[in-house]
N, C-alpha and C. Protein backbone atom coordinates (compact mmCIF):
# COMPACT_ATOMS: atom_id res chain seq x y z
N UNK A 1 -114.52 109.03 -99.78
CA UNK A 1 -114.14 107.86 -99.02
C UNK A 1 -115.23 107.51 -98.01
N UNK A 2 -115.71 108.70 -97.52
CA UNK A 2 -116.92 108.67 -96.41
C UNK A 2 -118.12 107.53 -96.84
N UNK A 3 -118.70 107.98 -98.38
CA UNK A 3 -119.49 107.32 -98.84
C UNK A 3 -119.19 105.91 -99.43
N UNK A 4 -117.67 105.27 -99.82
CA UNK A 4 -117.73 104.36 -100.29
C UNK A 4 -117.73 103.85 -99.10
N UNK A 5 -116.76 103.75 -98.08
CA UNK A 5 -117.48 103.50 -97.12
C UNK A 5 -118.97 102.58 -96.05
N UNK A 6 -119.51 103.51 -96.27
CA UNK A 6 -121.12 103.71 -95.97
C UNK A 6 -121.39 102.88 -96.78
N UNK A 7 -121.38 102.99 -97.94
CA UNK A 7 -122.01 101.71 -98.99
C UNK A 7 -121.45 100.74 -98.79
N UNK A 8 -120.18 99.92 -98.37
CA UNK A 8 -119.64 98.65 -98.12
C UNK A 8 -120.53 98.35 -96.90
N UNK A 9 -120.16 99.07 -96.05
CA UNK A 9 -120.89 98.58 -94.96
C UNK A 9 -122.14 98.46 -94.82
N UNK A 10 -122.76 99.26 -95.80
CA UNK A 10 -124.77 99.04 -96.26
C UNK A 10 -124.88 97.50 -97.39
N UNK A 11 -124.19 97.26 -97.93
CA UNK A 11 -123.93 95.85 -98.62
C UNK A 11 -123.64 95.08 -97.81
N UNK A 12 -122.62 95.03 -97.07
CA UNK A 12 -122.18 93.51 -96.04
C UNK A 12 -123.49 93.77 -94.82
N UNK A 13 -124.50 94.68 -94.20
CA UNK A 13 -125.47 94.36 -93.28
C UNK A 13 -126.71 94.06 -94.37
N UNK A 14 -127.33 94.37 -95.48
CA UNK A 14 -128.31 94.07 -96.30
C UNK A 14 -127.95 92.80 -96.89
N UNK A 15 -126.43 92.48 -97.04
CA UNK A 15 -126.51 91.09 -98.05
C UNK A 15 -126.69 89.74 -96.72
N UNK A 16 -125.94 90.22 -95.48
CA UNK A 16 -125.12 89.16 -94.71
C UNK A 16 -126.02 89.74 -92.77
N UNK A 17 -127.15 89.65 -92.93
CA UNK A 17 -128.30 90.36 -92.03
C UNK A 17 -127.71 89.88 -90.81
N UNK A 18 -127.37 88.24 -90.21
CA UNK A 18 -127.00 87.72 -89.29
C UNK A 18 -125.35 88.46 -89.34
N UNK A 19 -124.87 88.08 -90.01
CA UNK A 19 -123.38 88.65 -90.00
C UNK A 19 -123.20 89.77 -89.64
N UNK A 20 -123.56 90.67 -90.49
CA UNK A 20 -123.52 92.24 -90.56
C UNK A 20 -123.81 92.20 -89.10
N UNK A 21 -125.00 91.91 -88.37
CA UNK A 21 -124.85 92.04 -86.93
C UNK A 21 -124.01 92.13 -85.72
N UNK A 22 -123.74 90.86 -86.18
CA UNK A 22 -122.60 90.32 -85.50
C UNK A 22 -121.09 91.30 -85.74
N UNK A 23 -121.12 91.96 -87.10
CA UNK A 23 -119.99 92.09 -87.38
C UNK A 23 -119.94 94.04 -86.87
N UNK A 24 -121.00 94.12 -86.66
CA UNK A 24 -121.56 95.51 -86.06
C UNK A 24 -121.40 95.87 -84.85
N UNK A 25 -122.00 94.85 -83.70
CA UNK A 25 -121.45 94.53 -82.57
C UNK A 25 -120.52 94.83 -82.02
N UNK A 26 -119.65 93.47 -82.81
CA UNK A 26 -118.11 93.95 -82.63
C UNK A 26 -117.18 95.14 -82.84
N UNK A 27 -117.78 95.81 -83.98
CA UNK A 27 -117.13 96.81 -84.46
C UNK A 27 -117.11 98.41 -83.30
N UNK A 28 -118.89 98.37 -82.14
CA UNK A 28 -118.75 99.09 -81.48
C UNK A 28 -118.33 98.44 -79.90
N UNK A 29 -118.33 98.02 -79.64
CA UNK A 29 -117.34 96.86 -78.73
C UNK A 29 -115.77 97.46 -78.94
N UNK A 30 -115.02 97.08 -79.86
CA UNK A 30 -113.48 97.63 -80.36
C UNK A 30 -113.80 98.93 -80.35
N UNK A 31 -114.29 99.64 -80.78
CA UNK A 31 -114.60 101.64 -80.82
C UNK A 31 -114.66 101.42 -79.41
N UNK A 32 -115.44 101.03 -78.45
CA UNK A 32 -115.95 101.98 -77.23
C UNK A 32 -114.29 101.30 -76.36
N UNK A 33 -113.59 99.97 -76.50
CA UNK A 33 -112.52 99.61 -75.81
C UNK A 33 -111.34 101.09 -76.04
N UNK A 34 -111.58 101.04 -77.72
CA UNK A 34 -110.54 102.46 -78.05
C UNK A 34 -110.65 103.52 -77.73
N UNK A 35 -111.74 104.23 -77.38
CA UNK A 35 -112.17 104.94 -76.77
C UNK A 35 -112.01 105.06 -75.41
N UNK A 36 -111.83 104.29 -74.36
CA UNK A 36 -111.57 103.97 -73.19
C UNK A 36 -110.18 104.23 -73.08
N UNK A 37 -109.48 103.84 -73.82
CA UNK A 37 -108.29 104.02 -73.74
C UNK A 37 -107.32 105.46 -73.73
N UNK A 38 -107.89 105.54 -74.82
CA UNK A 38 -107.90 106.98 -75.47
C UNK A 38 -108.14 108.21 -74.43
N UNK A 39 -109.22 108.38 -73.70
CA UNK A 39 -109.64 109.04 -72.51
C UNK A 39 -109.15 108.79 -71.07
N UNK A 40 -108.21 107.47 -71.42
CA UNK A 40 -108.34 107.15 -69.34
C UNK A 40 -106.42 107.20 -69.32
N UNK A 41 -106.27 106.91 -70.38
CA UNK A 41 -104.19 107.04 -70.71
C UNK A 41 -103.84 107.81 -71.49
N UNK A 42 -104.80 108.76 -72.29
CA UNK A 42 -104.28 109.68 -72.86
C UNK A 42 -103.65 109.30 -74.42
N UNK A 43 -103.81 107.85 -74.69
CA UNK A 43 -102.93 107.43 -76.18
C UNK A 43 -103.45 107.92 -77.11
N UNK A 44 -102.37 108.01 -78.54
CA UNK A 44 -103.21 108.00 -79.23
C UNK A 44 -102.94 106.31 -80.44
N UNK A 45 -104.01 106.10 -81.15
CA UNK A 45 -103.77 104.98 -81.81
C UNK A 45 -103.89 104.97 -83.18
N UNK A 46 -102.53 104.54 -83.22
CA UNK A 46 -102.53 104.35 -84.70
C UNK A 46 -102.04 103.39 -85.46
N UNK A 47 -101.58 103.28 -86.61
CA UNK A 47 -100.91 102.05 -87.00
C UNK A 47 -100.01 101.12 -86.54
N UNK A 48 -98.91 102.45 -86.05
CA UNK A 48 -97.69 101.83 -85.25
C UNK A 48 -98.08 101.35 -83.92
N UNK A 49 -99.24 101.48 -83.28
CA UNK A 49 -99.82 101.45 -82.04
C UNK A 49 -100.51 100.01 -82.22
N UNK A 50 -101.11 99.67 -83.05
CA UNK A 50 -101.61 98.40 -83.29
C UNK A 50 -100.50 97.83 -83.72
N UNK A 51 -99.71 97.82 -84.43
CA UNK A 51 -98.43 97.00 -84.71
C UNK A 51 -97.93 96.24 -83.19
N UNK A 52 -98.04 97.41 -82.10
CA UNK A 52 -97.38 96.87 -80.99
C UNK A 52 -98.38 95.91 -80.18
N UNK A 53 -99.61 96.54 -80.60
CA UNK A 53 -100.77 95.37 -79.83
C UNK A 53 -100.28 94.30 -80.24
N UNK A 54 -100.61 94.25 -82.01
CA UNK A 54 -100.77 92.47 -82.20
C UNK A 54 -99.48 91.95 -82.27
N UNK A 55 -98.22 92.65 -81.78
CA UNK A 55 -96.61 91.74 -82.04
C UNK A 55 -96.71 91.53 -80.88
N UNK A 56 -97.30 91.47 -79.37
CA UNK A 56 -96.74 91.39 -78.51
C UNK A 56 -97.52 90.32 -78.16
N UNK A 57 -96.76 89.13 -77.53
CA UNK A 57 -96.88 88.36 -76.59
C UNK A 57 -97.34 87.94 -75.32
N UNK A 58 -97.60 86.14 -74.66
CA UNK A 58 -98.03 86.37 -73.69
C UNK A 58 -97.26 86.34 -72.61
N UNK A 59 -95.92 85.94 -72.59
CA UNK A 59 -94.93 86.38 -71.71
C UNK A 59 -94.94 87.52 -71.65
N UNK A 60 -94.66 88.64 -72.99
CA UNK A 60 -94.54 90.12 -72.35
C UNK A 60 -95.80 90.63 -71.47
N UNK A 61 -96.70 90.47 -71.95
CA UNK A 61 -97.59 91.21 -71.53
C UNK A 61 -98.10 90.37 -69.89
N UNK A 62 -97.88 89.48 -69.81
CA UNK A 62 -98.29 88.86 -68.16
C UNK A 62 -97.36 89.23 -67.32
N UNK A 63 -96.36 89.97 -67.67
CA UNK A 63 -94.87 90.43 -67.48
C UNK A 63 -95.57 91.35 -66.21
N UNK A 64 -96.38 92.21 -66.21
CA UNK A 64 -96.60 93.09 -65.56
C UNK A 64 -97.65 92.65 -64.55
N UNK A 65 -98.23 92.08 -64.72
CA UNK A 65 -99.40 91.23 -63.61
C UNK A 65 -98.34 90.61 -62.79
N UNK A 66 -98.85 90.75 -61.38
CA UNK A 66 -98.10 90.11 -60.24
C UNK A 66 -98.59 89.07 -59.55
């Protein structure tokens, strides 16, 4: 899995040079946010954990800002 992997992601930066960049970027951007998280609250993240990111709202979540 490691290597198929590695090869998707060596095809989408060799085929898509501007993209792949861009899409690289982002990818350690989201790692280092998860990471932050992970170390400063102790979570851990997983499927069900992203389920709750992207179902939640902007009423709930401004809920707590005062």
């Amino acid at each position: 899995m490691l290597v198929a992997n590695a090869f998707a992601f060596f095809l989408i930066l060799f085929l898509f040079r501007f993209v792949g960049k861009i899409i690289l970027a982002l990818l350690f951007v989201v790692s280092a946010i998860a990471v932050y998280f992970i170390n400063t609250y102790g979570v851990i993240i997983n499927a069900e954990m992203m389920g709750n990111v992207l179902n939640t709202n902007y009423a709930e979540a401004s809920g707590f800002f005062p």
